[in-house]
N, C-alpha and C. Protein backbone atom coordinates (compact mmCIF):
# COMPACT_ATOMS: atom_id res chain seq x y z
N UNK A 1 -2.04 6.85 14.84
CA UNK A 1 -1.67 7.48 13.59
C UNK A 1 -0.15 7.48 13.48
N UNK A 2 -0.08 7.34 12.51
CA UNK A 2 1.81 7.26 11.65
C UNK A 2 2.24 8.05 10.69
N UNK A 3 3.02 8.87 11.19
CA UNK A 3 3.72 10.24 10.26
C UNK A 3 4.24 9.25 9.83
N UNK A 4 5.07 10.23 8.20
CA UNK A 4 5.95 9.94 7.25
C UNK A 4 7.39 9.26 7.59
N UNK A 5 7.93 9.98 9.04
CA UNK A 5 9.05 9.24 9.62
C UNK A 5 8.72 8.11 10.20
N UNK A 6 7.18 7.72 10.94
CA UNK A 6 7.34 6.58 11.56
C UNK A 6 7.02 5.68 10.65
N UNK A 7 6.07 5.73 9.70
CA UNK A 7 6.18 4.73 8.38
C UNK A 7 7.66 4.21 7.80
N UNK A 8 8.49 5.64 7.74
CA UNK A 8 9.96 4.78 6.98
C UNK A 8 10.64 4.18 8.20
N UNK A 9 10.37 3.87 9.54
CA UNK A 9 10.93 3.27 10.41
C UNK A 9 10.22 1.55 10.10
N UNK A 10 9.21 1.49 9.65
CA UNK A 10 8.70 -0.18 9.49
C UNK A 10 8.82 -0.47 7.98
N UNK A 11 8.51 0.53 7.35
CA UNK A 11 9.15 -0.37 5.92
C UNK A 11 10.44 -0.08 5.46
N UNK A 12 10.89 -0.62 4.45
CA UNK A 12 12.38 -0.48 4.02
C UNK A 12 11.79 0.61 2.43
N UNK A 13 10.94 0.75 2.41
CA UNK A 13 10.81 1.28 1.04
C UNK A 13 10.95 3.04 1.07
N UNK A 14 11.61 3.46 -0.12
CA UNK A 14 12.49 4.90 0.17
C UNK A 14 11.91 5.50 -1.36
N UNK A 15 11.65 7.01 -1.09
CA UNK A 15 11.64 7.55 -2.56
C UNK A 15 12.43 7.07 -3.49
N UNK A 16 11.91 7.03 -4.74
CA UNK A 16 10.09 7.38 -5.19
C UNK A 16 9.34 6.37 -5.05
N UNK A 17 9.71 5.24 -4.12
CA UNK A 17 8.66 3.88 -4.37
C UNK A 17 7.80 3.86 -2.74
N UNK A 18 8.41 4.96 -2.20
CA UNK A 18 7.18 4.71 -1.06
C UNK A 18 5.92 5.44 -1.09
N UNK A 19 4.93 4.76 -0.85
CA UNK A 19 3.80 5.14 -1.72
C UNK A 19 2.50 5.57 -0.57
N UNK A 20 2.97 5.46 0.33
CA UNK A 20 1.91 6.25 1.39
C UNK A 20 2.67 7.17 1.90
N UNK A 21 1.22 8.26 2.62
CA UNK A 21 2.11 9.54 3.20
C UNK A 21 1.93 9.61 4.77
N UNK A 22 0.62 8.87 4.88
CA UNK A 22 0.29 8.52 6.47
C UNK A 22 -0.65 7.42 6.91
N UNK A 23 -0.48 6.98 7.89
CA UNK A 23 -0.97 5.88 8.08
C UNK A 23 -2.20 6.58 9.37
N UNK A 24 -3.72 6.11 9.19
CA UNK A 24 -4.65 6.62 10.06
C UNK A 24 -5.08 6.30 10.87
N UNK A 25 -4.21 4.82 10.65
CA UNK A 25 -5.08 3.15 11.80
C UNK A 25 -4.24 2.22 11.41
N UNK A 26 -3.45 1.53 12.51
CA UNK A 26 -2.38 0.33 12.67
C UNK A 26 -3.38 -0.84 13.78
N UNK A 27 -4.48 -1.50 13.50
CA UNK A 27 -3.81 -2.79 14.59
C UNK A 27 -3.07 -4.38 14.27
N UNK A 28 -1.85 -3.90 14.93
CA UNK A 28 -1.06 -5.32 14.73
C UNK A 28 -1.69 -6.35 14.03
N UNK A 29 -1.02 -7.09 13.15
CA UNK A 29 -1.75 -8.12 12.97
C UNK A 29 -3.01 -8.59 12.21
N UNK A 30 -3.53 -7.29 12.10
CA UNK A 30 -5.39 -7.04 11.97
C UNK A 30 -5.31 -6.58 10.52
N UNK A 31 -5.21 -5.07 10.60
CA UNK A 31 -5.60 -3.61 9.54
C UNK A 31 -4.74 -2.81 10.01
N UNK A 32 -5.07 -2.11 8.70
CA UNK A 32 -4.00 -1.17 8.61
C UNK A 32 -5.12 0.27 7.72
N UNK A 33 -5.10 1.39 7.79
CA UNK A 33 -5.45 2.32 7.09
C UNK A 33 -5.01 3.27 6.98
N UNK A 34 -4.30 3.51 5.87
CA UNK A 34 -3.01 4.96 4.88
C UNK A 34 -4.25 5.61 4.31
N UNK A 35 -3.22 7.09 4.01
CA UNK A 35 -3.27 8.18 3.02
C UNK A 35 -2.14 8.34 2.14
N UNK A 36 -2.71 8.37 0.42
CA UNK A 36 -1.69 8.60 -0.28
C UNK A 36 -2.04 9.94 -0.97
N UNK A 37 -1.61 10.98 -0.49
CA UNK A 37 -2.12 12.67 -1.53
C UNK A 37 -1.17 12.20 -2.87
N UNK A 38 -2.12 12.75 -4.33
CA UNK A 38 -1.71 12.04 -5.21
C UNK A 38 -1.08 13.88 -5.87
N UNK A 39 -0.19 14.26 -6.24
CA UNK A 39 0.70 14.95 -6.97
C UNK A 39 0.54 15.23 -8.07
N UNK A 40 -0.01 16.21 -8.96
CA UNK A 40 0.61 16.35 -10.14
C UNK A 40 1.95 16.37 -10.28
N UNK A 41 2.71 16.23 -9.64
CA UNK A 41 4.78 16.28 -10.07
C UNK A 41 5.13 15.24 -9.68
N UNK A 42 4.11 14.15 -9.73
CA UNK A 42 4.34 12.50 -9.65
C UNK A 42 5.45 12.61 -10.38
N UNK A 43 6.60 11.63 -10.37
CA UNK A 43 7.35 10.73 -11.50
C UNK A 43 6.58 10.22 -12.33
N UNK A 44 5.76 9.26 -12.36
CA UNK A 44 5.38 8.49 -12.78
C UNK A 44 4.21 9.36 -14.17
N UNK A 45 3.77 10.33 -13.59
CA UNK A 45 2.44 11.36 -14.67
C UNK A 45 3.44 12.00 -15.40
N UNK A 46 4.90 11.52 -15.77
CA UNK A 46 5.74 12.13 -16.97
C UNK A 46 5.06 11.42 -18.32
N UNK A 47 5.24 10.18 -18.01
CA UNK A 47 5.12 9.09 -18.99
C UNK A 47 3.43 8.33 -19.18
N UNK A 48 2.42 8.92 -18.13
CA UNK A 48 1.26 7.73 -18.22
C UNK A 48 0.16 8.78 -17.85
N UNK A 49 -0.39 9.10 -18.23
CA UNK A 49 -0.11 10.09 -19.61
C UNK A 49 -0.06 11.11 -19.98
N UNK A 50 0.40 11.53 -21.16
CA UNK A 50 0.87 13.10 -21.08
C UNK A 50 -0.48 14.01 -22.07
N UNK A 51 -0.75 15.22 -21.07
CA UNK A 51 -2.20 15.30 -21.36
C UNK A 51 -3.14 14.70 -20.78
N UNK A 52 -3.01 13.54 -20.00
CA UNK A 52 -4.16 13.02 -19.60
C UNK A 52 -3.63 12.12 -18.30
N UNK A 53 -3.17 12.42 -17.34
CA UNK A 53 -2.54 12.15 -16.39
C UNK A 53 -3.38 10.59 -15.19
N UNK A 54 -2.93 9.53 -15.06
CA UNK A 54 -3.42 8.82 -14.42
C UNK A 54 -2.37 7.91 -13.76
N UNK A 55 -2.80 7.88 -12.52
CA UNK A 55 -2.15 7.36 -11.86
C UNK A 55 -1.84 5.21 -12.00
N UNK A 56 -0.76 4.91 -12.63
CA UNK A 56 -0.60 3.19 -13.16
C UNK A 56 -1.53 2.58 -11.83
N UNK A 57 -2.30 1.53 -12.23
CA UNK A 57 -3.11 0.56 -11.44
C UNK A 57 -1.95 -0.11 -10.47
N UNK A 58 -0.47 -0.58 -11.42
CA UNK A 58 -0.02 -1.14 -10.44
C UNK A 58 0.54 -0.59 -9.31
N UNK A 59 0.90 0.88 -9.55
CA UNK A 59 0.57 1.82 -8.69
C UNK A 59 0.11 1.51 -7.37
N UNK A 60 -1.32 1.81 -7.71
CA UNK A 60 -1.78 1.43 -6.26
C UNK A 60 -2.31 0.49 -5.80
N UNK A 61 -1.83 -0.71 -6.25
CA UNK A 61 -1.93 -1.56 -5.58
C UNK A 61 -0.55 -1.97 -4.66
N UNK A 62 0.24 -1.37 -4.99
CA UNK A 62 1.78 -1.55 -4.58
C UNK A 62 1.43 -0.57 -3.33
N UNK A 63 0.30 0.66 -3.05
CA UNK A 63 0.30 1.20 -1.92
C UNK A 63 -0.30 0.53 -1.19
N UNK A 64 -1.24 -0.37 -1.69
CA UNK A 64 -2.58 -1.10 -1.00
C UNK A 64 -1.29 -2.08 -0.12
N UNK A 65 -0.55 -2.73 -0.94
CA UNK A 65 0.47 -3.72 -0.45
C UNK A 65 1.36 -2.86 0.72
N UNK A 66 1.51 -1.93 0.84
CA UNK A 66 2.55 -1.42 1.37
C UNK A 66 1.60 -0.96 2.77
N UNK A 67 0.40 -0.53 2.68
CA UNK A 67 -0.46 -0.40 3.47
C UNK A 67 -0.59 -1.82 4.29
N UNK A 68 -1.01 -3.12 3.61
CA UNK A 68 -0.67 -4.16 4.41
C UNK A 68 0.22 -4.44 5.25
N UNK A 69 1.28 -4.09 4.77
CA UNK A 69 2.58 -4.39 5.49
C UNK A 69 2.80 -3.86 6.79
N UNK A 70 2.13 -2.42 6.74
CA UNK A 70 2.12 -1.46 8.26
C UNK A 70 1.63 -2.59 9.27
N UNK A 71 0.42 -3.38 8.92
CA UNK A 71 0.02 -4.29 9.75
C UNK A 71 0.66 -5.36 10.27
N UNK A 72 1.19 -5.93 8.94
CA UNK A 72 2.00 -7.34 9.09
C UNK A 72 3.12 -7.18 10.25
N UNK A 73 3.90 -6.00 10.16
CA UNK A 73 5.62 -5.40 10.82
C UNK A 73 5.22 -4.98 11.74
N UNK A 74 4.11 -4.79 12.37
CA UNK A 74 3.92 -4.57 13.85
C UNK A 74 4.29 -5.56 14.63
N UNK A 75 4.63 -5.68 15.94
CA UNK A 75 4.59 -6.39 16.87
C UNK A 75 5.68 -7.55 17.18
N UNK A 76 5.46 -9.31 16.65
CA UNK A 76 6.60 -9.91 16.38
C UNK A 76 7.17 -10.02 15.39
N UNK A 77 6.59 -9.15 14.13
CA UNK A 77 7.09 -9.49 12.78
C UNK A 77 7.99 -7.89 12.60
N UNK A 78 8.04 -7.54 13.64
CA UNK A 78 8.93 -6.26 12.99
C UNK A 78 10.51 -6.45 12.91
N UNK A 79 10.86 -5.87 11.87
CA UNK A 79 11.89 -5.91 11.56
C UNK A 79 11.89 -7.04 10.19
N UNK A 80 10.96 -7.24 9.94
CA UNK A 80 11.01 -8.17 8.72
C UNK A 80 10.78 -7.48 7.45
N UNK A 81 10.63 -8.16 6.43
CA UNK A 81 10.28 -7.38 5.23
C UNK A 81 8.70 -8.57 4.58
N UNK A 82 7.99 -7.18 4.52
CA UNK A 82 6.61 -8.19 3.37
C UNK A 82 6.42 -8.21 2.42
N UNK A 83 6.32 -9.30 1.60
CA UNK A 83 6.89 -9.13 0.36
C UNK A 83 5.45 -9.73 -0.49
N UNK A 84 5.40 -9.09 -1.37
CA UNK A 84 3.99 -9.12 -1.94
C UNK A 84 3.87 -10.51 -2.72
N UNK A 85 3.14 -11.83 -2.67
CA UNK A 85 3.80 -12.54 -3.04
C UNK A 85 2.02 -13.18 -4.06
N UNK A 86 1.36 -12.76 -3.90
CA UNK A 86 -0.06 -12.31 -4.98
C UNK A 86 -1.00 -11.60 -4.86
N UNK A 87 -1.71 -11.41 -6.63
CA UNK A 87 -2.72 -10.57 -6.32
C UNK A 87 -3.75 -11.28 -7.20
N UNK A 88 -4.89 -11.20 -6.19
CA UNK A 88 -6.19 -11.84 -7.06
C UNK A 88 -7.83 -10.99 -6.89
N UNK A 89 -8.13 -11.19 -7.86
CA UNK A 89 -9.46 -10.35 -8.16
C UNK A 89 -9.27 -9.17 -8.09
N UNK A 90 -8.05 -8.42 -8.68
CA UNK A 90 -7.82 -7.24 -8.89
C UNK A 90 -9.24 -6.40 -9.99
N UNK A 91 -9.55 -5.22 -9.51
CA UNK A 91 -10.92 -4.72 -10.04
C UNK A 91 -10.16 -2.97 -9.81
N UNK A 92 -10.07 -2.01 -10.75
CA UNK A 92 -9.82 -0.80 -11.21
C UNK A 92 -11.52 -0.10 -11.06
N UNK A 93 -11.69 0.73 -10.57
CA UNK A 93 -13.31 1.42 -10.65
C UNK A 93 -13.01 2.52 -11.29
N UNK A 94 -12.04 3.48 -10.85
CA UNK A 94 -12.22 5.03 -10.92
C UNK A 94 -10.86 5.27 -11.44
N UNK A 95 -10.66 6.29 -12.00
CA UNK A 95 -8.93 6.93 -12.80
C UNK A 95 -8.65 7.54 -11.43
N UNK A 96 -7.46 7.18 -11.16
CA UNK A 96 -7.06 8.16 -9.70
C UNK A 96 -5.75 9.11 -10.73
N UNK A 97 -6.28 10.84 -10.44
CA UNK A 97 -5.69 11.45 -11.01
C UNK A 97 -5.32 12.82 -10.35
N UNK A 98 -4.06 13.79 -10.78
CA UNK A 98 -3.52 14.64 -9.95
C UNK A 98 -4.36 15.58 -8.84
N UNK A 99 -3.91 15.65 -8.09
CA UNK A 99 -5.05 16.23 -6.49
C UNK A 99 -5.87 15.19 -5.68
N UNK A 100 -5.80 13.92 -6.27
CA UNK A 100 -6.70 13.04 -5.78
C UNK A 100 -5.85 12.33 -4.52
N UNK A 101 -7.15 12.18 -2.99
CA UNK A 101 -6.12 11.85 -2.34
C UNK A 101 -7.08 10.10 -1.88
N UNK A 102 -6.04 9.14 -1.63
CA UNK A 102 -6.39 8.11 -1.80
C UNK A 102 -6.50 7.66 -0.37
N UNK A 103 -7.71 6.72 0.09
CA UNK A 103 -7.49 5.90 1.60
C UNK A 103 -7.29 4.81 1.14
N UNK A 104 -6.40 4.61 1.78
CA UNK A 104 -5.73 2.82 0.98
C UNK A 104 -6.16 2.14 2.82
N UNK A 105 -7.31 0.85 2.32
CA UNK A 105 -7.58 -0.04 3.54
C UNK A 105 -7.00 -1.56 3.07
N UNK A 106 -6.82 -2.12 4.39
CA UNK A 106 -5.88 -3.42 4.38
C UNK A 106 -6.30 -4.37 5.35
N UNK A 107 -7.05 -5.17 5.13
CA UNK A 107 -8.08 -6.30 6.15
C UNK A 107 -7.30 -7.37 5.99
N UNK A 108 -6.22 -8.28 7.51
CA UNK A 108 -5.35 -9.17 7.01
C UNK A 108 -6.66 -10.31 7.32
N UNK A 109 -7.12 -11.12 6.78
CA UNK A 109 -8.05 -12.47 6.63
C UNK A 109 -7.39 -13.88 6.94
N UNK A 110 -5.87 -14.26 6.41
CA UNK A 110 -5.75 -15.39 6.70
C UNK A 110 -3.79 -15.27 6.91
N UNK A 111 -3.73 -16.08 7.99
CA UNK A 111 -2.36 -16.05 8.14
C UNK A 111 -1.73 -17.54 8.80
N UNK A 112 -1.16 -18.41 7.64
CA UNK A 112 -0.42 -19.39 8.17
C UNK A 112 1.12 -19.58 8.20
N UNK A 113 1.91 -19.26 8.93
CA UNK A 113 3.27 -19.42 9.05
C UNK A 113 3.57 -17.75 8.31
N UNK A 114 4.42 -17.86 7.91
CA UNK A 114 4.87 -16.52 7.06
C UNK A 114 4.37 -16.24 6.10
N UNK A 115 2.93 -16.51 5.41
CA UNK A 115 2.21 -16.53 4.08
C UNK A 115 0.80 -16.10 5.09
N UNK A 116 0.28 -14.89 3.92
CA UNK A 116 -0.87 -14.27 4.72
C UNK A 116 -1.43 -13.76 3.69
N UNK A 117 -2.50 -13.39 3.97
CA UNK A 117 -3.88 -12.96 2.77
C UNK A 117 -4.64 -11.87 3.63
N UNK A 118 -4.74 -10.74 2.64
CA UNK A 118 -5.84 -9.56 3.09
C UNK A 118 -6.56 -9.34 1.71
N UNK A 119 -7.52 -8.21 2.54
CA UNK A 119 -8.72 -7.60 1.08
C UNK A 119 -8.28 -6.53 1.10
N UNK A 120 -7.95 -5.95 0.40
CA UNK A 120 -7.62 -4.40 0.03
C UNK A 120 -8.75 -3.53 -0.50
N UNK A 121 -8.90 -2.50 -0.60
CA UNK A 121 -9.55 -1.79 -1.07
C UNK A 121 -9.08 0.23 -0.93
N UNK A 122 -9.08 0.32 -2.17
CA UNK A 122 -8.49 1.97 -2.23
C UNK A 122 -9.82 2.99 -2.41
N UNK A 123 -9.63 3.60 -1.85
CA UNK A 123 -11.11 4.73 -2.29
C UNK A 123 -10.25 6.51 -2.56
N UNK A 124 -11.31 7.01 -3.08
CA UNK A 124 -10.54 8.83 -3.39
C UNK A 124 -11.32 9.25 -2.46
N UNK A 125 -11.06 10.90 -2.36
CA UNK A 125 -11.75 11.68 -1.06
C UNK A 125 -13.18 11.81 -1.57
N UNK A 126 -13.82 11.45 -2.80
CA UNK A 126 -15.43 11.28 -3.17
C UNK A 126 -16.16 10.20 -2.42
N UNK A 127 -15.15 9.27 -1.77
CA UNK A 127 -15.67 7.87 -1.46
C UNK A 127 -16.29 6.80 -2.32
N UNK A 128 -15.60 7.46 -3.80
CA UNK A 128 -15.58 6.47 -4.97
C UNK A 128 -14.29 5.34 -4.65
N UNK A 129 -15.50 3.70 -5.11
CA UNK A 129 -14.29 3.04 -4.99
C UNK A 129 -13.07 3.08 -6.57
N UNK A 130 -11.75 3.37 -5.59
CA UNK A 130 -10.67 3.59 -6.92
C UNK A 130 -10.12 1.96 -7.43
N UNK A 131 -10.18 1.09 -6.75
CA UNK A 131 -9.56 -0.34 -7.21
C UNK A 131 -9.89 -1.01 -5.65
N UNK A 132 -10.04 -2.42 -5.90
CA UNK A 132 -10.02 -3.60 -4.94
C UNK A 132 -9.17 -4.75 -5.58
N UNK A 133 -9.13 -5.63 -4.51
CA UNK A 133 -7.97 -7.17 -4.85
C UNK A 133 -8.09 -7.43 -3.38
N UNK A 134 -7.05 -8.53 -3.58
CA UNK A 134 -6.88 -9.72 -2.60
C UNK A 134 -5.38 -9.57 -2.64
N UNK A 135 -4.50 -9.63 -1.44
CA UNK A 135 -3.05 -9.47 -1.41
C UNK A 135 -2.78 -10.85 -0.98
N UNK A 136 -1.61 -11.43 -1.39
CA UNK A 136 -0.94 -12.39 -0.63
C UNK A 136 0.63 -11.78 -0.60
N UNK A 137 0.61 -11.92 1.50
CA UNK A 137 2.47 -11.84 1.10
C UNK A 137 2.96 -12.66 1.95
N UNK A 138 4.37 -12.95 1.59
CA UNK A 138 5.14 -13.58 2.42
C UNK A 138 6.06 -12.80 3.31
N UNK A 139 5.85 -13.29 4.48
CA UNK A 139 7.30 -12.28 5.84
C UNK A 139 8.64 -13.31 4.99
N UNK A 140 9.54 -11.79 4.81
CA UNK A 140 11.04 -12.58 4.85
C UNK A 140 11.53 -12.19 5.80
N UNK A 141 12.07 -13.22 6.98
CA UNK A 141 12.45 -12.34 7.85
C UNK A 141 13.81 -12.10 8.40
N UNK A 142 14.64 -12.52 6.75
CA UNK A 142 16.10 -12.96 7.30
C UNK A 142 16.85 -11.42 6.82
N UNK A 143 17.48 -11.26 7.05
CA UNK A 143 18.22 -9.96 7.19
C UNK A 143 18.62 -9.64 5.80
N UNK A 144 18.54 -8.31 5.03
CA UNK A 144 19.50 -8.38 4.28
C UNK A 144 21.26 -8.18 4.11
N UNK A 145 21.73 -9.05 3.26
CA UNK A 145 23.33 -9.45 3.03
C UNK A 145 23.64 -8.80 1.76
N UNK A 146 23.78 -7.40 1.85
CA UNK A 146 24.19 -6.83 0.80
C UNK A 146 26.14 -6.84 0.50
């Protein structure tokens, strides 16, 4: 398991865009399985929508992605960055909305050179499915030159 500090030690991503709160299952390489507790005092439930609060699809798929990544940055790829590089057969089931807390799962399936493919799948604490897809990302693994 991965607290909030050891997550911001493998990704580079920083409030408000980091989008998991804990990670429940890392194996290298493999899977990965986060928790995202969803907020009514989101940023994002200012604007989408008011009165009727839902959390943006691309949303969470950007956690689903970020959930991948816990996997990818383990081991020899750490210190790299994963960079989401597609999404296919994206499918929305359920409104994920304030109090709702999300298991974001991350199955990596195919990996050639720095280009890799998983199945994602997000569920709420009902064990309704909230959205599925297919991730593709690429490792960058050159430093940034700011």
């Amino acid at each position: 398991m991965l607290d909030f500090e050891a997550i911001q030690a493998i990704l580079p991503h920083r409030a408000p865009f980091l989008l998991i709160d804990r990670a429940l299952e890392v194996k290298p390489g493999q899977s990965a399985k986060a928790l995202r507790a969803v907020s009514g005092n989101e940023w994002f439930f200012q604007g989408h929508f008011p009165g009727k609060a839902v959390m943006p699809g691309v949303l969470i798929i950007e956690a689903l992605a970020q959930t991948g990544a816990l996997a990818i940055l383990q081991g020899p790829d750490q210190g790299g960055i994963a960079l989401l590089a597609g999404i296919n057969k994206a499918r929305f089931h359920t409104p994920v909305r304030p109090g709702d807390t999300l298991t974001l799962s991350v199955e990596l399936t195919k990996r050639r050179g720095p280009i890799g493919m998983g199945q994602a799948l997000a569920v709420n604490q009902n064990e309704e499915k909230v959205a599925s897809c297919e991730l593709l990302f690429a490792l960058d693994q050159g430093k940034n030159k700011n």
